[in-house]
C-alpha atoms as a PDB file:
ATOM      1  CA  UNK A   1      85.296  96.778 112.136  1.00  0.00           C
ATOM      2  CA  UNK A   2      85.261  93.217 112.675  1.00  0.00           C
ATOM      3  CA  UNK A   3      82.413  93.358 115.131  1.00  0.00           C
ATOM      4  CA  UNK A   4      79.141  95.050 112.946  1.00  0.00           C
ATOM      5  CA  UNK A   5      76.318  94.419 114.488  1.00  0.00           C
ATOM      6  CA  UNK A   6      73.695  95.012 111.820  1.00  0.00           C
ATOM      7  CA  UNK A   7      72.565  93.570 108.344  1.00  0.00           C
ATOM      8  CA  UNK A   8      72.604  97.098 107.230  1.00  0.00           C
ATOM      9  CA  UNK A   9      76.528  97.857 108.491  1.00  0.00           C
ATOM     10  CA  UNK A  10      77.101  94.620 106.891  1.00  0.00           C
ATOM     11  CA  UNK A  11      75.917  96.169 103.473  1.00  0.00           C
ATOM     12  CA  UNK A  12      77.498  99.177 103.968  1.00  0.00           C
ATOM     13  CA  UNK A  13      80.866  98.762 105.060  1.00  0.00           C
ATOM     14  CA  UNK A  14      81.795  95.100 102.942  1.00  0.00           C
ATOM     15  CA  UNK A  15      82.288  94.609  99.905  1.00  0.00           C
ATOM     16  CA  UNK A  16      83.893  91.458  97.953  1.00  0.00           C
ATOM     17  CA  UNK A  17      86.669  91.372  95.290  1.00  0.00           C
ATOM     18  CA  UNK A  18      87.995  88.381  92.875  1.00  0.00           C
ATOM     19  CA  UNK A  19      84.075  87.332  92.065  1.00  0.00           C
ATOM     20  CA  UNK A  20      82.362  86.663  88.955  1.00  0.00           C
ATOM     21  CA  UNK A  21      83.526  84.588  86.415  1.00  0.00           C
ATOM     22  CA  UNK A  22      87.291  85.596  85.706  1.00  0.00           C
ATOM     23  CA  UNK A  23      87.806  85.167  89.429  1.00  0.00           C
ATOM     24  CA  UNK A  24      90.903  83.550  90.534  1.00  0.00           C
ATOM     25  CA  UNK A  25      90.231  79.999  92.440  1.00  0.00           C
ATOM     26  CA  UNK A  26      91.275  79.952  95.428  1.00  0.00           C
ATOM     27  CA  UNK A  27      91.226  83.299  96.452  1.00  0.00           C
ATOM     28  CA  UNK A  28      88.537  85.586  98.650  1.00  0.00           C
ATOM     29  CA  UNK A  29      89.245  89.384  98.744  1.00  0.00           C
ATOM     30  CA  UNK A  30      87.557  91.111 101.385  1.00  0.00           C
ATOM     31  CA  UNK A  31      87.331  95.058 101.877  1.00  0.00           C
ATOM     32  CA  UNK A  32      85.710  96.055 105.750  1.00  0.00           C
ATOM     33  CA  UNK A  33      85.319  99.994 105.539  1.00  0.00           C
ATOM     34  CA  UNK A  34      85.295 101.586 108.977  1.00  0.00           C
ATOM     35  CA  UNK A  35      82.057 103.957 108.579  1.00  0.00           C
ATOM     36  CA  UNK A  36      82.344 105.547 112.011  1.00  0.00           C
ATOM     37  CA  UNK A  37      82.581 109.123 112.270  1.00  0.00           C
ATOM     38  CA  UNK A  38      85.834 108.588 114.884  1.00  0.00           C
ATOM     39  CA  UNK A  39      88.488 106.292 113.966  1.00  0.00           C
ATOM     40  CA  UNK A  40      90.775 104.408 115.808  1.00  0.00           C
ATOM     41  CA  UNK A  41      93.450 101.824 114.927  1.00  0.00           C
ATOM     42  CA  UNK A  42      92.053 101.552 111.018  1.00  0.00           C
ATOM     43  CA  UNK A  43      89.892 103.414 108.123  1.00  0.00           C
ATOM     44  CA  UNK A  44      89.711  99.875 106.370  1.00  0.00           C
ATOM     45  CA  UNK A  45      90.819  96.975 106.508  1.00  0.00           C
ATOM     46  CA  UNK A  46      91.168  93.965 103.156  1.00  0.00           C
ATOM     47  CA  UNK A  47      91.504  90.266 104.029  1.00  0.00           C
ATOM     48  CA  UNK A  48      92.871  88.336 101.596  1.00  0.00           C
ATOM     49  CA  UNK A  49      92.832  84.400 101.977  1.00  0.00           C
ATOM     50  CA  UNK A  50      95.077  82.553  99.591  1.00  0.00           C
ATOM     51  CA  UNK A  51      93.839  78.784  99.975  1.00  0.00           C
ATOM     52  CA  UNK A  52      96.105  77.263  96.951  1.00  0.00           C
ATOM     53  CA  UNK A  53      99.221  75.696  97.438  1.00  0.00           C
ATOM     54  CA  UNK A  54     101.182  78.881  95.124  1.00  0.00           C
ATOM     55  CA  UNK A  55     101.524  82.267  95.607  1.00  0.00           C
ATOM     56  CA  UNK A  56      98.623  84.278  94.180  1.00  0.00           C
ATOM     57  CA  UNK A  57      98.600  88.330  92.969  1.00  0.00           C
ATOM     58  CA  UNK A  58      95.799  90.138  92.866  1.00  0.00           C
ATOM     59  CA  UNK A  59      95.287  93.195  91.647  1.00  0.00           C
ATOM     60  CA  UNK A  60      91.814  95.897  91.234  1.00  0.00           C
ATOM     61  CA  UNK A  61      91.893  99.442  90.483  1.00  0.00           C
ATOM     62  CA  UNK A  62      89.932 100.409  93.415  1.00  0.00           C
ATOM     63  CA  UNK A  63      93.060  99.782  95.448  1.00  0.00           C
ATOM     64  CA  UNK A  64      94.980 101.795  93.678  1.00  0.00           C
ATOM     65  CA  UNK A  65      97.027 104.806  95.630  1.00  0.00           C
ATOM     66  CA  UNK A  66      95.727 103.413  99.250  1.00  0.00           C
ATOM     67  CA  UNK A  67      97.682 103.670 101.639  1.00  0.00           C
ATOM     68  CA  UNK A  68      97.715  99.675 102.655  1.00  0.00           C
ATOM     69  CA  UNK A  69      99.970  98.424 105.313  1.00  0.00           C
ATOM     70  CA  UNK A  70     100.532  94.667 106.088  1.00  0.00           C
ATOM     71  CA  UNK A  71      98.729  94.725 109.883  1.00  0.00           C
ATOM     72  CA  UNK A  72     101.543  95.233 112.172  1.00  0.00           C
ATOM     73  CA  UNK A  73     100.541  91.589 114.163  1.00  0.00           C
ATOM     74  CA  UNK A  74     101.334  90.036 110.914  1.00  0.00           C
ATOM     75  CA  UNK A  75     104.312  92.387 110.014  1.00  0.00           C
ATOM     76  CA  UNK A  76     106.310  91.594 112.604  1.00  0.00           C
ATOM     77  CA  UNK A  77     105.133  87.841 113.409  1.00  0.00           C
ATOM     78  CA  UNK A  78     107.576  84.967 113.508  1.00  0.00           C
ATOM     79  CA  UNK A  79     105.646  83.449 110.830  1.00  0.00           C
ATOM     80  CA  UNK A  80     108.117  84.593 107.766  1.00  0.00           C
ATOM     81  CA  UNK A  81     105.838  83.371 105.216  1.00  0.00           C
ATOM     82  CA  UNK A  82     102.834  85.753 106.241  1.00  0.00           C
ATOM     83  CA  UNK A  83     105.551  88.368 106.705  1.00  0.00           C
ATOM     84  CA  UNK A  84     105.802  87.869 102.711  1.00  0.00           C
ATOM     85  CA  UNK A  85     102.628  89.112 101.915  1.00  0.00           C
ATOM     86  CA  UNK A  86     103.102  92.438 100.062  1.00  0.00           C
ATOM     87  CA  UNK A  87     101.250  95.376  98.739  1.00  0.00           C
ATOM     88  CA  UNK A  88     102.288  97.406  95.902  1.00  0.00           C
ATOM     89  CA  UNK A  89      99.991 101.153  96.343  1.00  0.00           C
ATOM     90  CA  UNK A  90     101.142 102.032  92.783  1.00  0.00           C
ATOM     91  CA  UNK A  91      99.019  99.228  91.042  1.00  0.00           C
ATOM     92  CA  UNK A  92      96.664  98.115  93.217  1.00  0.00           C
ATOM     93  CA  UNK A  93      98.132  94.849  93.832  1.00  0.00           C
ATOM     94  CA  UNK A  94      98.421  92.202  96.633  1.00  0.00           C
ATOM     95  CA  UNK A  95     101.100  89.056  96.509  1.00  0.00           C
ATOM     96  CA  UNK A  96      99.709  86.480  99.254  1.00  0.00           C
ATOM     97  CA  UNK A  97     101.770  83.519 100.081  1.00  0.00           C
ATOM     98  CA  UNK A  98     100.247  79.726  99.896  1.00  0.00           C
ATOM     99  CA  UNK A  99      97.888  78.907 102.149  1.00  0.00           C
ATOM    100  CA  UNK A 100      98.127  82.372 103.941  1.00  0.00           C
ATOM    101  CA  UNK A 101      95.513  84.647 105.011  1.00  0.00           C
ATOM    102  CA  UNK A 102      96.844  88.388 105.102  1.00  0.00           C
ATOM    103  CA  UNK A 103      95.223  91.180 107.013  1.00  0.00           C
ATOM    104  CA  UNK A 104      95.982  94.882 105.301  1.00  0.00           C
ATOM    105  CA  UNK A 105      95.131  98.172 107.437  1.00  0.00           C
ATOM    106  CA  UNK A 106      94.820 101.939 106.297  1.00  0.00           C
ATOM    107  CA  UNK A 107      95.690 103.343 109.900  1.00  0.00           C
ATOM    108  CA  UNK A 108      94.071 106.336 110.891  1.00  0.00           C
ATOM    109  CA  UNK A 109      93.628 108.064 114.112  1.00  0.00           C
ATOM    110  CA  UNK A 110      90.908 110.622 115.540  1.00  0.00           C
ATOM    111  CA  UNK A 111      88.397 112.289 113.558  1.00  0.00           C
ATOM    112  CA  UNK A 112      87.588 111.339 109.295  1.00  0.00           C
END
């Protein structure tokens, strides 16, 4: 997902959240849909980059009820302040440590 190759996969698998003028500073929200028919390893994937010195939250309906999981590199790193980055499915909403950039997955595996 990390590796499009096109303008057009660009445009149709990222999108951007936190823009516009109520944004928070500091803060980039990025979704990467996997738009492959097969699926390995993830069906999307939302970088979050927390450049401020404080914990952020951010929270957008369209995240609501996804099944979000903090990627398992960053899970179970020995860093224990990325391990602090948390998703709550029920709102929507990411907590991202200072200075931390947090990788979420939806897993999937075989055929969408």
């Amino acid at each position: 997902m990390f590796r499009l190759r096109s303008a057009e996969e660009i445009k149709k698998a990222v999108s951007f959240y936190n823009v516009g003028p109520a944004q928070t500073p500091g803060l980039i929200v990025e979704r990467i849909r996997n738009t492959d028919r097969f699926c390995l390893g993830a069906a999307q994937a939302v970088v979050a980059i927390n450049a401020t010195p404080q914990a952020l939250t951010f929270a957008d309906p369209a995240f609501r009820q996804q099944p979000l999981l903090l990627h398992p590199v960053q899970a179970f790193s020995q860093d224990a302040v990325v391990r602090g980055s948390k998703f709550q499915k029920s709102t929507g909403t990411f907590t991202i440590p200072a200075r931390t950039t947090a990788v979420f997955i939806e897993p999937c595996f075989g055929p969408r």
